[in-house]
C-alpha atoms as a PDB file:
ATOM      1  CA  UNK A   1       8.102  94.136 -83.087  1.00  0.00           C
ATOM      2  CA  UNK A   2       7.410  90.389 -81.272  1.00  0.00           C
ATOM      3  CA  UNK A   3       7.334  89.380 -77.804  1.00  0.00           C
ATOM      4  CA  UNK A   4       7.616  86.153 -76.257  1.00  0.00           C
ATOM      5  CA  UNK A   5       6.472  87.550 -72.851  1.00  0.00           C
ATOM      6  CA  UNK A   6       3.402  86.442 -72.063  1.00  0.00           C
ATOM      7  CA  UNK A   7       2.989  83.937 -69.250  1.00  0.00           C
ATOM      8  CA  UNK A   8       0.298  81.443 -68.435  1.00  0.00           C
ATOM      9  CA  UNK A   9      -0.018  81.193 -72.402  1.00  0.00           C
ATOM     10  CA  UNK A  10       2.449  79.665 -74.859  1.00  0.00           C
ATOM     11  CA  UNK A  11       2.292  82.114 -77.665  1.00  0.00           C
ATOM     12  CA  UNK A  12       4.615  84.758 -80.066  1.00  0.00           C
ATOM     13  CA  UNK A  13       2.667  88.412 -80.555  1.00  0.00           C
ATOM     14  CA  UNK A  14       3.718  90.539 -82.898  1.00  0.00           C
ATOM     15  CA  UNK A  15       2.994  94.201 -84.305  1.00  0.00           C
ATOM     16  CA  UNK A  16       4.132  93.802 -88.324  1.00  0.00           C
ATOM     17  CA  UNK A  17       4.930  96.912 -89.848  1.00  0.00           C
ATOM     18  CA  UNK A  18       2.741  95.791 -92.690  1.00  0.00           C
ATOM     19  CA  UNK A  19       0.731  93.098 -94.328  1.00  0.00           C
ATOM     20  CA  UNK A  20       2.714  90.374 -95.883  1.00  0.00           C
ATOM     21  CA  UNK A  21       2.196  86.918 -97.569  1.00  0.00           C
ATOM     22  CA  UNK A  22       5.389  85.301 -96.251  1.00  0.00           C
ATOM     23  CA  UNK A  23       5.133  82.753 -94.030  1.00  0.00           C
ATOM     24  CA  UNK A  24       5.819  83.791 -90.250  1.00  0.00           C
ATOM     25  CA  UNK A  25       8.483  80.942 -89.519  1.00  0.00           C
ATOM     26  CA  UNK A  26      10.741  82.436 -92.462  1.00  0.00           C
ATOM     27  CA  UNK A  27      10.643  85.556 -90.866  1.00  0.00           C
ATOM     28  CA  UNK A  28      14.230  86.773 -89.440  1.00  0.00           C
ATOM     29  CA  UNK A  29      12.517  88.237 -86.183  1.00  0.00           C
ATOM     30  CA  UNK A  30      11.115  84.970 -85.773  1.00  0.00           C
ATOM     31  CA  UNK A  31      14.759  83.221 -85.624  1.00  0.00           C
ATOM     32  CA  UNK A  32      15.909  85.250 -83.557  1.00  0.00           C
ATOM     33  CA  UNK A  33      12.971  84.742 -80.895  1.00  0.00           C
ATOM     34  CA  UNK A  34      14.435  81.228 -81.083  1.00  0.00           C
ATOM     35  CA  UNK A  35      18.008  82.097 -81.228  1.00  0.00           C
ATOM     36  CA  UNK A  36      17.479  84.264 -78.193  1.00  0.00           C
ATOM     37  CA  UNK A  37      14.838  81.448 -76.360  1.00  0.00           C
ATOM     38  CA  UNK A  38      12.568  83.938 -76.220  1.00  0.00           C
ATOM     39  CA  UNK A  39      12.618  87.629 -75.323  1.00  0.00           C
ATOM     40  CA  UNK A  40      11.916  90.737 -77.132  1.00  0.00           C
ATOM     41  CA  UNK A  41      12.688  91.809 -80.921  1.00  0.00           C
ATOM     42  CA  UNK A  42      12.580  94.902 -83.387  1.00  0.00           C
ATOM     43  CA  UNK A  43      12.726  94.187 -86.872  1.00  0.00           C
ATOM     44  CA  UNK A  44      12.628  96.296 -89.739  1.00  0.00           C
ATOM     45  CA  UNK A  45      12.538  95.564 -93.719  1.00  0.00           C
ATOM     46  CA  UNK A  46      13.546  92.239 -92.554  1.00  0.00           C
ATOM     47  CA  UNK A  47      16.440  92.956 -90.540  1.00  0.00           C
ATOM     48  CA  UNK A  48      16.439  92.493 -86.635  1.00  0.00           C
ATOM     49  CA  UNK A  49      17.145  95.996 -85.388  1.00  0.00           C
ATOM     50  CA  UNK A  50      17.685  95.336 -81.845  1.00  0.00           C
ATOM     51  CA  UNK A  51      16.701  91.934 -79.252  1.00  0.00           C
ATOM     52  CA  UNK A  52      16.668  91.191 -75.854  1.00  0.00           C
ATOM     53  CA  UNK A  53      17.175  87.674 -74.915  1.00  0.00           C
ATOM     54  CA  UNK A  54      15.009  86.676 -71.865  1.00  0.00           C
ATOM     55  CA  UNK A  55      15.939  83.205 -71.831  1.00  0.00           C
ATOM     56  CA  UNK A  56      14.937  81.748 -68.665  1.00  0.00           C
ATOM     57  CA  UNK A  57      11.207  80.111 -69.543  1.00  0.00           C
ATOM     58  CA  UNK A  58      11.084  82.906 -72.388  1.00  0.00           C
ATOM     59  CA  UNK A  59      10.204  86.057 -69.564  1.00  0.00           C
ATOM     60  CA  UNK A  60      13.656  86.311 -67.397  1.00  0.00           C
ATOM     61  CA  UNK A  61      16.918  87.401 -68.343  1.00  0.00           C
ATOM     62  CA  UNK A  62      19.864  86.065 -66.834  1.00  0.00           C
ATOM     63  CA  UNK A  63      22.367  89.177 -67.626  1.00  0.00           C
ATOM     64  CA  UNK A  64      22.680  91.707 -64.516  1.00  0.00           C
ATOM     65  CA  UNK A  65      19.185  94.344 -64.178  1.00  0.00           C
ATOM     66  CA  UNK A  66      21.487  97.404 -65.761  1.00  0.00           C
ATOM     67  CA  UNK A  67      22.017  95.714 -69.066  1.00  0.00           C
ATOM     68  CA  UNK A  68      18.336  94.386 -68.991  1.00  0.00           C
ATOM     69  CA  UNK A  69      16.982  98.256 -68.384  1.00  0.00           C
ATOM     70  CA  UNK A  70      19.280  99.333 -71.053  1.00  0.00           C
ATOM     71  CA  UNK A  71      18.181  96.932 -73.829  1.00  0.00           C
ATOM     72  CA  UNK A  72      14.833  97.675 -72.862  1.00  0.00           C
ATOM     73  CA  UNK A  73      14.711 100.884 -73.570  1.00  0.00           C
ATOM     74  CA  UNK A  74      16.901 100.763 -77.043  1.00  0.00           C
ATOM     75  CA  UNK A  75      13.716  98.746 -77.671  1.00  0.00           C
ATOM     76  CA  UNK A  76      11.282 100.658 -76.646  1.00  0.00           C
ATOM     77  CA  UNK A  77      13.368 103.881 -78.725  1.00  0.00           C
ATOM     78  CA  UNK A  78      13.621 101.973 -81.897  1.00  0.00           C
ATOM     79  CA  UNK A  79       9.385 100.511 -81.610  1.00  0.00           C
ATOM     80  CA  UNK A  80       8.824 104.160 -81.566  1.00  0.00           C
ATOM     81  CA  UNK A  81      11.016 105.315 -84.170  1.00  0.00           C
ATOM     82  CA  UNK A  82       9.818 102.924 -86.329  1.00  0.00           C
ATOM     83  CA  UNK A  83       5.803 104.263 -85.268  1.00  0.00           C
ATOM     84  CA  UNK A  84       4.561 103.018 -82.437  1.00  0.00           C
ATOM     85  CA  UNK A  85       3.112 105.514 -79.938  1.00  0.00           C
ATOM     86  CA  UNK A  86       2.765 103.154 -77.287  1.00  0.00           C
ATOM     87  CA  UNK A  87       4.057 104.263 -74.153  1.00  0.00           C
ATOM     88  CA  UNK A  88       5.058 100.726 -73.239  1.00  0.00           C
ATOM     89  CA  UNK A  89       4.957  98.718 -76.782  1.00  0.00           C
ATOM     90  CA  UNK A  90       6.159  94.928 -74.793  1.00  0.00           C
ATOM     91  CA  UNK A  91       4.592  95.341 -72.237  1.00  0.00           C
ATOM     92  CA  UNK A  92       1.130  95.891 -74.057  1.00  0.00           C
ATOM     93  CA  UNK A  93       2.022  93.444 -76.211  1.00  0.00           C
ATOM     94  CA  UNK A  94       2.208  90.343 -73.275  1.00  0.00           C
ATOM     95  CA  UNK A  95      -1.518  91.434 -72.346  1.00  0.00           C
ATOM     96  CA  UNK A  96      -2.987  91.301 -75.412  1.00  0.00           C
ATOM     97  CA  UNK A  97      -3.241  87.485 -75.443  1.00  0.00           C
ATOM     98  CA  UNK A  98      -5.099  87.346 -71.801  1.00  0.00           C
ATOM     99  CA  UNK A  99      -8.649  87.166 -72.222  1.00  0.00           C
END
């Protein structure tokens, strides 16, 4: 799981299903945060799962709020599938960089 929501700082958070030695640029949820220009990814096994492109300075999306919602919670679904038992997964995620 990354996000590339977190204003007022310039960084990429991510919750790895596990430890790795591979370096983070190679990583296929990594592309795809700069395919999309930022937004929101789930990966799995290395294999992008689902993605939400937020392109407009990495936090907006430009499609209409329906389609937003919708990918949002496919996201949310498959974080928590895959483990997570945050309520909000992103949205936790884009505070954990503020001090």
């Amino acid at each position: 799981m990354v996000s590339k929501l977190v204003w007022e700082v310039r960084v990429l958070l991510g919750a790895p299903e596990r430890s790795e030695t591979v370096k983070v640029t190679d990583r296929p949820i990594v592309k795809e945060i700069e395919r999309l220009q930022g937004g929101l990814v789930v990966a799995a096994k290395g294999k992008v799962l689902a993605s939400l492109a937020l392109p407009i300075a990495g936090l907006l999306s430009d499609k209409p709020l329906e389609v937003v919602v919708s990918k949002l919670e496919e996201l949310e679904r498959l974080a928590k599938d895959l483990g997570t038992t945050l309520p909000s997964p992103f949205s936790t995620l884009s505070f954990l960089a503020h001090p």
